[in-house]
N, C-alpha and C. Protein backbone atom coordinates (compact mmCIF):
# COMPACT_ATOMS: atom_id res chain seq x y z
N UNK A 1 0.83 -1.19 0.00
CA UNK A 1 0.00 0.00 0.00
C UNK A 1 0.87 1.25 0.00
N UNK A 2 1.71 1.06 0.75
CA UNK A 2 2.80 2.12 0.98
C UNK A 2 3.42 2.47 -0.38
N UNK A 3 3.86 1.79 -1.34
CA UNK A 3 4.25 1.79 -2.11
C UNK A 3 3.71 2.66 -3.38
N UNK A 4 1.90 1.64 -3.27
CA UNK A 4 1.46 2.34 -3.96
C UNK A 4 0.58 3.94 -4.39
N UNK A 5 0.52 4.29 -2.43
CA UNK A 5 0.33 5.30 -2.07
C UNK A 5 0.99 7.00 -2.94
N UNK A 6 2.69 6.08 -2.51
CA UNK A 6 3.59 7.13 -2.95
C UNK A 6 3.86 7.37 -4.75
N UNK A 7 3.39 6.34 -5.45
CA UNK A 7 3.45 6.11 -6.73
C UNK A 7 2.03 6.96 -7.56
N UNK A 8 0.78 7.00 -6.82
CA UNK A 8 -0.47 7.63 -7.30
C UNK A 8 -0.42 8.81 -6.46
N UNK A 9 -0.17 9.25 -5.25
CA UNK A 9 -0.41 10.33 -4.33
C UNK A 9 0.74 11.32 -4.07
N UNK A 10 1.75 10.63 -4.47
CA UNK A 10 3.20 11.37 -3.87
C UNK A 10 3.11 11.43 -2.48
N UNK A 11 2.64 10.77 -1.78
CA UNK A 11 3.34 10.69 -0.04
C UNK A 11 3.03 9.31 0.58
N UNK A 12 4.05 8.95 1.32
CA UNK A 12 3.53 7.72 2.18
C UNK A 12 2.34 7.46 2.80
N UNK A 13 1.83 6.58 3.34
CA UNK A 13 0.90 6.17 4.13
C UNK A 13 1.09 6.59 5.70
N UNK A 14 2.49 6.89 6.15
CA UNK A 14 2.51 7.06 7.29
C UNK A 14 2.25 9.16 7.02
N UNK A 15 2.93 9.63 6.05
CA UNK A 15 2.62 11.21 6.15
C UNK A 15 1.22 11.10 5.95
N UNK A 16 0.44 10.21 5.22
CA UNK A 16 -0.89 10.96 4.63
C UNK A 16 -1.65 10.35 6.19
N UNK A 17 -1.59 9.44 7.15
CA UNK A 17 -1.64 9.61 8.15
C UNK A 17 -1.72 10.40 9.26
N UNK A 18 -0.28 11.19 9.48
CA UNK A 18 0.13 12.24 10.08
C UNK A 18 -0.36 13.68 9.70
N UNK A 19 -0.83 14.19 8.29
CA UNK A 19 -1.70 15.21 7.90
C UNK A 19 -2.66 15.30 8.54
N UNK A 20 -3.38 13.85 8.02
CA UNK A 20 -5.05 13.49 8.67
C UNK A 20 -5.42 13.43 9.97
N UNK A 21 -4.07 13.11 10.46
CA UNK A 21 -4.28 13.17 12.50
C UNK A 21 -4.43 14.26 13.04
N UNK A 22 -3.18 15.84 11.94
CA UNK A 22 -3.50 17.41 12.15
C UNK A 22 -4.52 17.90 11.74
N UNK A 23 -4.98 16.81 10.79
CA UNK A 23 -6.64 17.79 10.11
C UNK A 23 -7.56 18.01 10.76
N UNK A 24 -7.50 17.25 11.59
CA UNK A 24 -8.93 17.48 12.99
C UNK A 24 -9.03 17.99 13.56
N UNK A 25 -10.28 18.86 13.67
CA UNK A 25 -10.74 20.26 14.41
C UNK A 25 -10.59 19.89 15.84
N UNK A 26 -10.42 18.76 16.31
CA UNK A 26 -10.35 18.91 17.75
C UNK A 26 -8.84 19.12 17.90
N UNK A 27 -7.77 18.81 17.25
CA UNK A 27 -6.83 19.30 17.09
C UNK A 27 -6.21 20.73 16.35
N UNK A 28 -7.01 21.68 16.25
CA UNK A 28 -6.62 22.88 14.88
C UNK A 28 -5.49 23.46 15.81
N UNK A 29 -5.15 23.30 17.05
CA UNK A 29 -4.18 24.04 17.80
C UNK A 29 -2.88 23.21 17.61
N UNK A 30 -2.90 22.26 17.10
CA UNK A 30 -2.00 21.39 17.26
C UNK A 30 -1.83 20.12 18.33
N UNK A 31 -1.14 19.29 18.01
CA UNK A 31 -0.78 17.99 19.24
C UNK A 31 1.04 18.20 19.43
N UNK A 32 0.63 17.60 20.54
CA UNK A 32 2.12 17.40 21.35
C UNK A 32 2.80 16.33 20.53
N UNK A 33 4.13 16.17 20.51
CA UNK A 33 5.22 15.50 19.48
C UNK A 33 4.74 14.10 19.89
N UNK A 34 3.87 13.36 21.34
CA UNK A 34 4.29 12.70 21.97
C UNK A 34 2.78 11.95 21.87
N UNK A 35 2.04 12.88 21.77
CA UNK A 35 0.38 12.22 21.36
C UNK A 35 0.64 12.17 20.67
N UNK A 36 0.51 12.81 19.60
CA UNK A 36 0.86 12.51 18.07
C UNK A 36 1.59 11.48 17.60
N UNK A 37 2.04 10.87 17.95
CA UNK A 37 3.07 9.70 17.79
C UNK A 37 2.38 8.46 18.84
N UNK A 38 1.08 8.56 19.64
CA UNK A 38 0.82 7.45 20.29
C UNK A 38 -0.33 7.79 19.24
N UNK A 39 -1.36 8.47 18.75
CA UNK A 39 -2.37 8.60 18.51
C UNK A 39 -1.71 7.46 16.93
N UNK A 40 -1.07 8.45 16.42
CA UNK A 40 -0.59 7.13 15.03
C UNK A 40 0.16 5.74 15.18
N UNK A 41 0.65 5.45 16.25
CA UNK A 41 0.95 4.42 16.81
C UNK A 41 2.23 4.07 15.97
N UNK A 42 3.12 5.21 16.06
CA UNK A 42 4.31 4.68 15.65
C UNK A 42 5.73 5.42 16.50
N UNK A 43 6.73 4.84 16.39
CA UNK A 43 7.73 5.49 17.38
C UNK A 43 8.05 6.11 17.42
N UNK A 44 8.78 7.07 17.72
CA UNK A 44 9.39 8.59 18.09
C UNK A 44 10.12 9.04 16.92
N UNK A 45 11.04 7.82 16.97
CA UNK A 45 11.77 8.23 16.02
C UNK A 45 11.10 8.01 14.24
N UNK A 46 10.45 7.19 14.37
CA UNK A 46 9.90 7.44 12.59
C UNK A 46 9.06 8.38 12.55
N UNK A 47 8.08 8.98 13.74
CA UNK A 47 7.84 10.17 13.23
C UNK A 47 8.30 10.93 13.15
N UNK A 48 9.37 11.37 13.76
CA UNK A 48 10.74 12.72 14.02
C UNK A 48 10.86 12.34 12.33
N UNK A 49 11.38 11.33 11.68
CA UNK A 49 11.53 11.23 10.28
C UNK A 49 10.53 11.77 9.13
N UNK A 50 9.37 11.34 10.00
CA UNK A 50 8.08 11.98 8.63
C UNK A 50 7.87 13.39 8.93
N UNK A 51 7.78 13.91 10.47
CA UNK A 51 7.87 15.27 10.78
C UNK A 51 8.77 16.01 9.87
N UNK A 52 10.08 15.87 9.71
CA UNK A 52 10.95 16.37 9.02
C UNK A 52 10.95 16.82 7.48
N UNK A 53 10.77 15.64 7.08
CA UNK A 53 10.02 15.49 5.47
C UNK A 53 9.16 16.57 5.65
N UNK A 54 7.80 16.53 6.18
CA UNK A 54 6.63 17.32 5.84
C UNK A 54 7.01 18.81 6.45
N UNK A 55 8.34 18.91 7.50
CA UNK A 55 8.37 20.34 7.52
C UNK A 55 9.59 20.88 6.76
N UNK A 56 10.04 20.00 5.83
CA UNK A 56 11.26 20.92 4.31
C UNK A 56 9.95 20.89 3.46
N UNK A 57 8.53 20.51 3.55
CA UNK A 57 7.61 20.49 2.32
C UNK A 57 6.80 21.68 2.63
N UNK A 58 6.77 22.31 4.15
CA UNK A 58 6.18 23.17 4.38
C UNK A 58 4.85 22.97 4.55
N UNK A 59 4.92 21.77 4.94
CA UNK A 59 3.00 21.39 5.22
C UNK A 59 3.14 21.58 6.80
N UNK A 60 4.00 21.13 7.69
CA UNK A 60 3.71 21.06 9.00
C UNK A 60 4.94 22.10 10.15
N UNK A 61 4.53 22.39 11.38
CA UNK A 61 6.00 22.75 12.11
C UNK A 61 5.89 22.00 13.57
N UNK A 62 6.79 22.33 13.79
CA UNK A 62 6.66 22.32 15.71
C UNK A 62 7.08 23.45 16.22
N UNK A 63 5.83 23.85 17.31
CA UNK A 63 6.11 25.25 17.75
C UNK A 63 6.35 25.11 19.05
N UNK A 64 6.24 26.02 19.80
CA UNK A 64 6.75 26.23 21.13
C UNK A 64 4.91 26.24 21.67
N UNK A 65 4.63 25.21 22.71
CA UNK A 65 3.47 24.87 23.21
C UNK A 65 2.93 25.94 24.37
N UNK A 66 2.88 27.09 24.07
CA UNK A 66 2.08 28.37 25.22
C UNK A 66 1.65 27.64 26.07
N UNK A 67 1.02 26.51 26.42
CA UNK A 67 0.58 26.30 27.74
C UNK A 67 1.69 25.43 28.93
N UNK A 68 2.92 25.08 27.80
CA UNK A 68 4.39 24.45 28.62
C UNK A 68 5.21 24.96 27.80
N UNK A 69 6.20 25.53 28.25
CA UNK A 69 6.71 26.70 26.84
C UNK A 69 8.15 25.60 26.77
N UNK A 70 8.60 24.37 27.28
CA UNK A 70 9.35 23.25 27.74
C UNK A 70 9.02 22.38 26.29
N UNK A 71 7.53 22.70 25.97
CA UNK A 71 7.17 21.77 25.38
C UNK A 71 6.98 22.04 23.69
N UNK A 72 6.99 21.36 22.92
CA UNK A 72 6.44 21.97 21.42
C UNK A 72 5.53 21.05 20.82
N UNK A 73 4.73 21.76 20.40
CA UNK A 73 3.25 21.00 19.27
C UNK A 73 3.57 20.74 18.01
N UNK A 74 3.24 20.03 17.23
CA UNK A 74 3.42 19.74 15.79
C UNK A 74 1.71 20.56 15.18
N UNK A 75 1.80 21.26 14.58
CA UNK A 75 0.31 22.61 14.12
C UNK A 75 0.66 22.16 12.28
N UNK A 76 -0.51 22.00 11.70
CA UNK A 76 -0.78 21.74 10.03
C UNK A 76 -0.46 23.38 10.00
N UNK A 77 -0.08 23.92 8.71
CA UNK A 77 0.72 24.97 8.61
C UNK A 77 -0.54 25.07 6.96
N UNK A 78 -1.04 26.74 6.69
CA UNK A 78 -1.92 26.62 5.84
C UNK A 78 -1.55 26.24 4.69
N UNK A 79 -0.35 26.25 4.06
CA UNK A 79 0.29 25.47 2.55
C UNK A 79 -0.19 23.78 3.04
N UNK A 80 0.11 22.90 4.31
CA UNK A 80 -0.05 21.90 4.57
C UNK A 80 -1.99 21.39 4.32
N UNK A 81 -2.44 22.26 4.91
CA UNK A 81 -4.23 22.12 4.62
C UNK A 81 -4.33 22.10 3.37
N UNK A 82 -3.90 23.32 2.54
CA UNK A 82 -4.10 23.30 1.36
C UNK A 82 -3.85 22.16 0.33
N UNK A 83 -2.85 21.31 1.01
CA UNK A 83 -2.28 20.54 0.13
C UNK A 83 -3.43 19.15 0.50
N UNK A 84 -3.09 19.06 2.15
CA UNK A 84 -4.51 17.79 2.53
C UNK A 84 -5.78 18.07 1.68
N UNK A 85 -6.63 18.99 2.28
CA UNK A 85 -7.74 19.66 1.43
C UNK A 85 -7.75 18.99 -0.26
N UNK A 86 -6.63 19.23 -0.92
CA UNK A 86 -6.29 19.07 -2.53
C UNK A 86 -6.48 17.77 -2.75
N UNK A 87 -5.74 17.03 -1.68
CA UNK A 87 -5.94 15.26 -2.33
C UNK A 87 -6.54 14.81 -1.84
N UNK A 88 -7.72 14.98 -0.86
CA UNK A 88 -8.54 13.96 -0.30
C UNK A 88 -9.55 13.69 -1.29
N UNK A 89 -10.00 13.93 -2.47
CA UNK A 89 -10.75 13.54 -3.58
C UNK A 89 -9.72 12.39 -4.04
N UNK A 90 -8.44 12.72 -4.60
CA UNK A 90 -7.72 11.81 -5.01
C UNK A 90 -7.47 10.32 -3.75
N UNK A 91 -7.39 10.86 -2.62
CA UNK A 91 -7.40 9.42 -1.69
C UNK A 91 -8.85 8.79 -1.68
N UNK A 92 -9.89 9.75 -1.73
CA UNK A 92 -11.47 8.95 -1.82
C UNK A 92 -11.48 8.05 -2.88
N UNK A 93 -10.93 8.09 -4.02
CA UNK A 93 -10.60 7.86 -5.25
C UNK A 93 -9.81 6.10 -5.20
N UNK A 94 -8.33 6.10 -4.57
CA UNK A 94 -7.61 5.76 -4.53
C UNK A 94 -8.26 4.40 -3.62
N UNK A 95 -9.41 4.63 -2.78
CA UNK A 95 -9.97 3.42 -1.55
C UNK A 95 -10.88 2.76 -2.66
N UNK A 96 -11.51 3.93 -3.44
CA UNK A 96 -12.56 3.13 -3.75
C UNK A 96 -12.22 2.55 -5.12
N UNK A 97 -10.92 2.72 -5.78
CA UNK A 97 -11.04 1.45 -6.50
C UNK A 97 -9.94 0.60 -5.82
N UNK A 98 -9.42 0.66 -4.69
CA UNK A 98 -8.84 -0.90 -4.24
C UNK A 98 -9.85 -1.34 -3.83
N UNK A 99 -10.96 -1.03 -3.49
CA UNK A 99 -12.26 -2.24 -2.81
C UNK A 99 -13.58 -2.50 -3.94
N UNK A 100 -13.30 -1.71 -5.16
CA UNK A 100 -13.93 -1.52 -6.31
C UNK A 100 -14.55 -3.23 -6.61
N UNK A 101 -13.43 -4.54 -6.94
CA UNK A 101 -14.19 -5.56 -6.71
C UNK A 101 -14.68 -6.10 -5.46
N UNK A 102 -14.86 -5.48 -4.27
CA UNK A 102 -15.42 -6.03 -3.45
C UNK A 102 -16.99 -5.75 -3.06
N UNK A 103 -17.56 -6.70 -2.96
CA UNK A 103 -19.69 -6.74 -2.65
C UNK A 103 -19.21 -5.63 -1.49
N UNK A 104 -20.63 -5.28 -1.36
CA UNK A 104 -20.90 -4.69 -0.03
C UNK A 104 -20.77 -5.39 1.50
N UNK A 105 -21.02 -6.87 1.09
CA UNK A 105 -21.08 -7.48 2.62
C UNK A 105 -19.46 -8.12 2.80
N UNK A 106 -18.58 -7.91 1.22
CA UNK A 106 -17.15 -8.41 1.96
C UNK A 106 -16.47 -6.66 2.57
N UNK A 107 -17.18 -5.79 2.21
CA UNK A 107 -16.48 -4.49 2.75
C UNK A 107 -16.53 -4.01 4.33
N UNK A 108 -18.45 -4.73 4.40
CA UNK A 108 -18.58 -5.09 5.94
C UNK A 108 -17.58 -6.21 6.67
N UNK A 109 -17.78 -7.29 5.76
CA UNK A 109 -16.76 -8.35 6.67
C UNK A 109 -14.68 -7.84 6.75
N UNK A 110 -14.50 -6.97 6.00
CA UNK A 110 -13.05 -6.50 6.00
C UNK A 110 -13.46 -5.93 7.30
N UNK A 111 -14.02 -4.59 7.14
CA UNK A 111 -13.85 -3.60 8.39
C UNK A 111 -14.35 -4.67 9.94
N UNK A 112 -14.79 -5.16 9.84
CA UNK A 112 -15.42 -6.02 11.25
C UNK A 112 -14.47 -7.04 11.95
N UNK A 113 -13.43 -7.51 10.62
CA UNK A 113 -11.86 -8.40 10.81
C UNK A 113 -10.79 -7.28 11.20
N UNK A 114 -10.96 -5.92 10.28
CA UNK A 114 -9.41 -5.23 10.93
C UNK A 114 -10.27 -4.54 12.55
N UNK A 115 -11.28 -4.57 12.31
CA UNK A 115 -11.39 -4.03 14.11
C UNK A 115 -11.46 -5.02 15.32
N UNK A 116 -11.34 -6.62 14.84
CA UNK A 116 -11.41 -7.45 15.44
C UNK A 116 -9.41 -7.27 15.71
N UNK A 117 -8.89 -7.45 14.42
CA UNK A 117 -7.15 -7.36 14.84
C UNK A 117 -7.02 -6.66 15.46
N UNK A 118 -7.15 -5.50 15.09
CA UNK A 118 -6.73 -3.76 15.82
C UNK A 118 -7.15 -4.18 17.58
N UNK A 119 -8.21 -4.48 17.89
CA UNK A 119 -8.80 -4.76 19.48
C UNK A 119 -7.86 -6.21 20.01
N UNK A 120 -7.43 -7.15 19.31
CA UNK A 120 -6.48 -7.99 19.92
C UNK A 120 -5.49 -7.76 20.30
N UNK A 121 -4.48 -6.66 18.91
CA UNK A 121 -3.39 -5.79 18.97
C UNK A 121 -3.19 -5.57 20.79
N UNK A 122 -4.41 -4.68 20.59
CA UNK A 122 -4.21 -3.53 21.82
C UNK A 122 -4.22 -4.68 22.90
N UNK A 123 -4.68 -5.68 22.99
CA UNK A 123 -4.08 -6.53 24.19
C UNK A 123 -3.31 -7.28 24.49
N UNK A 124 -2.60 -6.94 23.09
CA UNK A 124 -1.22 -8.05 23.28
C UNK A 124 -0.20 -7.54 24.25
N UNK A 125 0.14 -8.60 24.81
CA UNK A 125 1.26 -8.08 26.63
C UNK A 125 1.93 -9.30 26.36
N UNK A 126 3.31 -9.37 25.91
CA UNK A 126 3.88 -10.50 26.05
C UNK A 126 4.48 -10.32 27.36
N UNK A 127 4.70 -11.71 28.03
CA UNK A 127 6.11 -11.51 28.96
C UNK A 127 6.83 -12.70 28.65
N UNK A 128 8.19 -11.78 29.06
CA UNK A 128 9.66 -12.34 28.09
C UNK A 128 9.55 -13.59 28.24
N UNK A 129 9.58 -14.61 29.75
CA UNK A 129 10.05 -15.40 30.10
C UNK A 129 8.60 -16.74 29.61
N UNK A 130 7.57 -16.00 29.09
CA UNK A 130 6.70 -17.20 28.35
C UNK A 130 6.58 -17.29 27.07
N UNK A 131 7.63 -16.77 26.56
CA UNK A 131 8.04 -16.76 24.89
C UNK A 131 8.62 -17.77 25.25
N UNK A 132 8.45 -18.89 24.21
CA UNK A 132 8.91 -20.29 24.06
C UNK A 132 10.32 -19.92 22.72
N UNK A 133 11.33 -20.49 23.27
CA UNK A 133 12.54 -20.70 22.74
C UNK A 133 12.40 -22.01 21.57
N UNK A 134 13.11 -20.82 20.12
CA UNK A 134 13.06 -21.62 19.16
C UNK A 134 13.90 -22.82 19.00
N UNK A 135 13.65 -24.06 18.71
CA UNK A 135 14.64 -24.93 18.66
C UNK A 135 15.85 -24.76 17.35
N UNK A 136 17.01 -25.15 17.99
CA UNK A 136 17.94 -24.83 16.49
C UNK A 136 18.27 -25.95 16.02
N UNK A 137 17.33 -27.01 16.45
CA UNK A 137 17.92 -28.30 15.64
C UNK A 137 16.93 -28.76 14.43
C-alpha cells in the first residue's frame, strides 16, 4: 500500500496519516510531538523522520506549546491544509477502486476483521520469560 500510495499520491501512508491526525478540528491548535506519535501508533523516532520530510515540504512545524513553553506541538501549517484539502478527492478515489471488486457485505466483513485485529493488537502483553525458545535443531 505504501508503495502504492507514494506512486499515485506522492506521499507515504505514514505522512498521509500524520496530515489526517492534524486535520482534525479537535486538534486545529496542534498535538504534542508525543500524542501525536501514540495517537498514530508509531515510534518517536519514525515520526521525528516523517515530521521532518513534511516540515522541508512546508505542510507542518513544531512550535513552542504556550501552555508548557518546555514543550512543542506539531500545528498543520496553511500550505499543509491546502495541500490535505487538494488530495482527499484523489485518496477517496484511490480506496474506492482498491475495494472496487469487493460486494458490499465483503467491505462489511473486512472492516469487522481489521477491528477485530486492531482490538487484539491492543491486548497483546507478552512476557519475556513465556516466549517459548526456538529450537535450532
Amino acid at each position: 500500500m505504501d508503495r502504492q500510495s507514494v506512486k499515485e499520491l506522492g506521499i507515504t501512508t505514514v505522512q498521509w496519516a500524520t496530515l489526517g491526525a492534524l486535520s482534525r478540528k479537535q486538534v486545529k491548535d496542534g498535538m504534542s510531538f508525543s500524542d501525536l506519535a501514540d495517537y498514530l501508533v508509531v515510534s518517536r523516532q519514525s515520526l521525528d523522520g516523517v515530521l521532518k520530510r513534511l516540515e522541508r515540504e512546508g505542510h507542518v512545524a513544531r512550535v513552542v506549546d504556550p501552555a508548557d513553553r518546555r514543550a512543542k506541538k506539531v500545528v498543520m501549517l496553511p500550505p499543509g491544509r491546502a495541500f490535505w484539502d487538494g488530495i482527499q478527492p484523489r485518496i477517496y478515489e484511490f480506496y474506492r477502486q482498491a475495494v472496487a471488486s469487493f460486494r458490499f457485505d465483503d467491505k462489511i466483513s473486512l472492516l469487522h476483521h481489521i477491528n477485530q485485529l486492531n482490538d487484539g493488537m491492543s491486548k497483546v502483553a507478552l512476557e519475556m520469560d513465556a516466549i517459548p525458545e526456538e529450537d535450532e535443531g
